[in-house]
C-alpha atoms as a PDB file:
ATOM      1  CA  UNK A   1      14.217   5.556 -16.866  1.00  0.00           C
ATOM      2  CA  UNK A   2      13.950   8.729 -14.602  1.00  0.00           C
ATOM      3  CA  UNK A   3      16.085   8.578 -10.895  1.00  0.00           C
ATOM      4  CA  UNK A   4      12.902   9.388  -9.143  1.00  0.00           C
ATOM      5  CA  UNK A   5      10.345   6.057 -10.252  1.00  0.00           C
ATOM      6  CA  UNK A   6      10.648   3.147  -8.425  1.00  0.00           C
ATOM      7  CA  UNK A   7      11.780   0.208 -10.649  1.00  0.00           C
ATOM      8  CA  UNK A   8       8.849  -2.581 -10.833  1.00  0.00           C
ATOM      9  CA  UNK A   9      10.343  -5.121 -13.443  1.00  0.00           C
ATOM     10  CA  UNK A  10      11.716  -4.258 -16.833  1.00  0.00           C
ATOM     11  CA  UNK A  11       8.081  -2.881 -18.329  1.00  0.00           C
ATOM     12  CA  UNK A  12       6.661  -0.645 -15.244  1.00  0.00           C
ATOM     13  CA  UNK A  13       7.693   2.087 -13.274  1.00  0.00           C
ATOM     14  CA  UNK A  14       6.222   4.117 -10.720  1.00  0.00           C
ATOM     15  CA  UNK A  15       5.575   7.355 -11.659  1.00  0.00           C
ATOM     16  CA  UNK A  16       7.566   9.747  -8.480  1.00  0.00           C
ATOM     17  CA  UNK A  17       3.826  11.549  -7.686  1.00  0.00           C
ATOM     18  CA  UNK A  18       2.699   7.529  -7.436  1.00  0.00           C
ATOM     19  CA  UNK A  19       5.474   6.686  -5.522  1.00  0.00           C
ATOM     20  CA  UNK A  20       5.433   9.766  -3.178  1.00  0.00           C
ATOM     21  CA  UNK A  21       1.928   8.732  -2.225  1.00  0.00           C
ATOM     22  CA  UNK A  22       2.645   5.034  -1.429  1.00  0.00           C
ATOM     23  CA  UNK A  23       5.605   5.603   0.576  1.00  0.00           C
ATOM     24  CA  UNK A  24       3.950   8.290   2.636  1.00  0.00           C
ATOM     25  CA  UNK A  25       1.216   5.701   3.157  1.00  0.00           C
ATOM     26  CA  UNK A  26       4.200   2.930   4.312  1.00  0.00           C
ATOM     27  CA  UNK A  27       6.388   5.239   6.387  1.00  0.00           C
ATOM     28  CA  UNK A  28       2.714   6.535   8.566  1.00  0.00           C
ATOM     29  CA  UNK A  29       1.861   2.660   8.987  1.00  0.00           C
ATOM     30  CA  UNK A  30       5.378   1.993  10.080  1.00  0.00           C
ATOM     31  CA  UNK A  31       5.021   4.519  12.726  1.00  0.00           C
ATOM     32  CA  UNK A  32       2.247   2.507  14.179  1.00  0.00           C
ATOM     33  CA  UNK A  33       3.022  -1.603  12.919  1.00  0.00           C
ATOM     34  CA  UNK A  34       6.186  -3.426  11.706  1.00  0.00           C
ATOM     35  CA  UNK A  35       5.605  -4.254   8.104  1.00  0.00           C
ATOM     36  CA  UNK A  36       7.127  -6.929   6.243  1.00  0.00           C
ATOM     37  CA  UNK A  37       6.338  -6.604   2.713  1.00  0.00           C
ATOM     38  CA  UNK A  38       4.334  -3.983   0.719  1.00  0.00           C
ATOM     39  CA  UNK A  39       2.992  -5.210  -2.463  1.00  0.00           C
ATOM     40  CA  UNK A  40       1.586  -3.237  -4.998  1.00  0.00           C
ATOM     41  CA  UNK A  41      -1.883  -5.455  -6.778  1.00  0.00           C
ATOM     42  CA  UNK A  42      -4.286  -4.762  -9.356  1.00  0.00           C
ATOM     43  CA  UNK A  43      -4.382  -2.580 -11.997  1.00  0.00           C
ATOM     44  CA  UNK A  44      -1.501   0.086 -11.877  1.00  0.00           C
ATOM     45  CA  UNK A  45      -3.399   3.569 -12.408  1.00  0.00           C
ATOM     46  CA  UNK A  46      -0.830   5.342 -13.493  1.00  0.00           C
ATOM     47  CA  UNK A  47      -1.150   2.964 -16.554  1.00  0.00           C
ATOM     48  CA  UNK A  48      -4.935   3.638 -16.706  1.00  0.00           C
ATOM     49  CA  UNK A  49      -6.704   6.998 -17.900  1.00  0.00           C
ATOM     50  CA  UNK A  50      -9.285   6.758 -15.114  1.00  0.00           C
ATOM     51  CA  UNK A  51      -9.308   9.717 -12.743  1.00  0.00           C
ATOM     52  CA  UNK A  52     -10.098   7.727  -9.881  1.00  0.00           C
ATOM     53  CA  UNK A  53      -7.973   4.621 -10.136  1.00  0.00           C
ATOM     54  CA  UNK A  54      -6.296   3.747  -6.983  1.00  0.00           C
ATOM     55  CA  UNK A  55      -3.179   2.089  -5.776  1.00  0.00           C
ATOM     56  CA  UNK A  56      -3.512  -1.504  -4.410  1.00  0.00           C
ATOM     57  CA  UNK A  57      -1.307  -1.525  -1.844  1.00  0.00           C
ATOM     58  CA  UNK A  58      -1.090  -5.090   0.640  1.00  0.00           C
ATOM     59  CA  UNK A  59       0.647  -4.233   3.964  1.00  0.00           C
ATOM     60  CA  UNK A  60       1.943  -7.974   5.465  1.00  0.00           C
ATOM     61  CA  UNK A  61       2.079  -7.043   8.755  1.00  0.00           C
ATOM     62  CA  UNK A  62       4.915  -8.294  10.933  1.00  0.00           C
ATOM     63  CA  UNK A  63       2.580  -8.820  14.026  1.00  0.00           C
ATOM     64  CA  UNK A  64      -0.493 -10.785  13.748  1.00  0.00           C
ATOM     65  CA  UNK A  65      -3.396  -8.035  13.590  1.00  0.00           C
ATOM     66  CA  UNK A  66      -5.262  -8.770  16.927  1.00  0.00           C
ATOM     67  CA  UNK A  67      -7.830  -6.301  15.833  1.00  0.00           C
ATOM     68  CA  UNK A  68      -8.657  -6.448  12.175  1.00  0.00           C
ATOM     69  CA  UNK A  69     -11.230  -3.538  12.325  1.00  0.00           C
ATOM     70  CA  UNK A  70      -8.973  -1.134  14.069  1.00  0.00           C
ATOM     71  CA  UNK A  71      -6.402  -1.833  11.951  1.00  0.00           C
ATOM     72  CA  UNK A  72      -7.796  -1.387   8.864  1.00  0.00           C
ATOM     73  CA  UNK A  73      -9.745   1.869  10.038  1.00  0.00           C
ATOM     74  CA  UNK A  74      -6.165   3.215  11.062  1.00  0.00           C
ATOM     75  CA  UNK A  75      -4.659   2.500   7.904  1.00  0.00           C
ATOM     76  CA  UNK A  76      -8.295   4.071   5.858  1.00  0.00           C
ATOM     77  CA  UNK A  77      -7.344   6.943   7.924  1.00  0.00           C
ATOM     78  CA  UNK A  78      -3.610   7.169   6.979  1.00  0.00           C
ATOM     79  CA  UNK A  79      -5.013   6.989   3.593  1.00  0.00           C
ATOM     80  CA  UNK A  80      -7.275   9.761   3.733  1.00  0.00           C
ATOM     81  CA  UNK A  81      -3.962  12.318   4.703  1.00  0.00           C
ATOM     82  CA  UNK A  82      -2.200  11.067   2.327  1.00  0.00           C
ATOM     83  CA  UNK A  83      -5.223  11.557  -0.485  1.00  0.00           C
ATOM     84  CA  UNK A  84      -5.802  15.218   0.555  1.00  0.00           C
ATOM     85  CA  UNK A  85      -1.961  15.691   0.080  1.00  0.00           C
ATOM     86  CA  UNK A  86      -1.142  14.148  -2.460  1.00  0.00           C
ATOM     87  CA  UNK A  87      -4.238  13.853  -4.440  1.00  0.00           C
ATOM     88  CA  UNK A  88      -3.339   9.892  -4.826  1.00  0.00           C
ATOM     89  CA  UNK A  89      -5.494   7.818  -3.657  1.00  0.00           C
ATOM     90  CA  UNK A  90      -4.049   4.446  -1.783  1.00  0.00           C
ATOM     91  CA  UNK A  91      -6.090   1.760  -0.540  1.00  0.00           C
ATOM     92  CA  UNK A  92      -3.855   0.080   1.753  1.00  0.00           C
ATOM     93  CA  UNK A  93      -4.832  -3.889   2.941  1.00  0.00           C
ATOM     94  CA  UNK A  94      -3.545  -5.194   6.021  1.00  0.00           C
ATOM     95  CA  UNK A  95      -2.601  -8.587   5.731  1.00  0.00           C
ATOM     96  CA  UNK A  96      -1.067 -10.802   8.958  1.00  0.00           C
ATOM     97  CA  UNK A  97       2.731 -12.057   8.358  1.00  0.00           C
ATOM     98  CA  UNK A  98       0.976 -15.481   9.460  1.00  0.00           C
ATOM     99  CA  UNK A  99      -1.499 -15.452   6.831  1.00  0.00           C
ATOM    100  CA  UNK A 100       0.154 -14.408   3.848  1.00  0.00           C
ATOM    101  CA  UNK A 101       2.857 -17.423   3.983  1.00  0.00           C
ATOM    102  CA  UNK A 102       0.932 -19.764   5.528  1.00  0.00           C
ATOM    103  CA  UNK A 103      -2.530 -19.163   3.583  1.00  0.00           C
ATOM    104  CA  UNK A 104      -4.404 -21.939   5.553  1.00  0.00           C
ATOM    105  CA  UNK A 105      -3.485 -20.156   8.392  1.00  0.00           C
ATOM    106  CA  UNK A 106      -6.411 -17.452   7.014  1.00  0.00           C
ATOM    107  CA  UNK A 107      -9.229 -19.856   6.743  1.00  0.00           C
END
């Protein structure tokens, strides 16, 4: 295992081009919200042959997200940049703190 992937468990890593492109996606969001956890979901692309897979990327955000819309059009945005420079493309969810450890909360 190379120094520049990103250990997942003992069968995946993160390619570094992957991993460039998700933590450019984290660091812009930070600028903007506290986040709590990023998890990466789904299929992993760099296991796929697709050419347009995408990284799954959940963004449990510290604060509750007053405005889901904006949010989510901020971070669509954030993705964009980082697509055009990275030629990665990361589909980043916001998820409230609130809602992904109390579930029920979401409902």
């Amino acid at each position: 295992m190379g120094d520049n992937c990103l250990l997942l468990d003992q069968r995946s890593t993160i390619p570094s081009r992957f991993e460039e492109a998700i933590h450019a996606v984290i660091e812009r969001t930070r600028e903007l919200n506290k986040i709590t956890l990023a998890v990466i979901y789904g299929q992993f692309p760099w296991e796929t042959d697709s050419d347009d897979a995408e990284v799954q990327l959940a963004l449990i955000l510290d604060d509750d997200v007053t405005d889901f819309v904006a949010t989510k059009l901020e971070l669509t945005k954030t993705a964009y940049d980082v697509l055009v420079e990275t030629g990665i493309e990361v589909a980043p969810f916001p998820v409230p703190v609130t809602h992904w450890y109390l579930p029920s909360k979401a409902a």
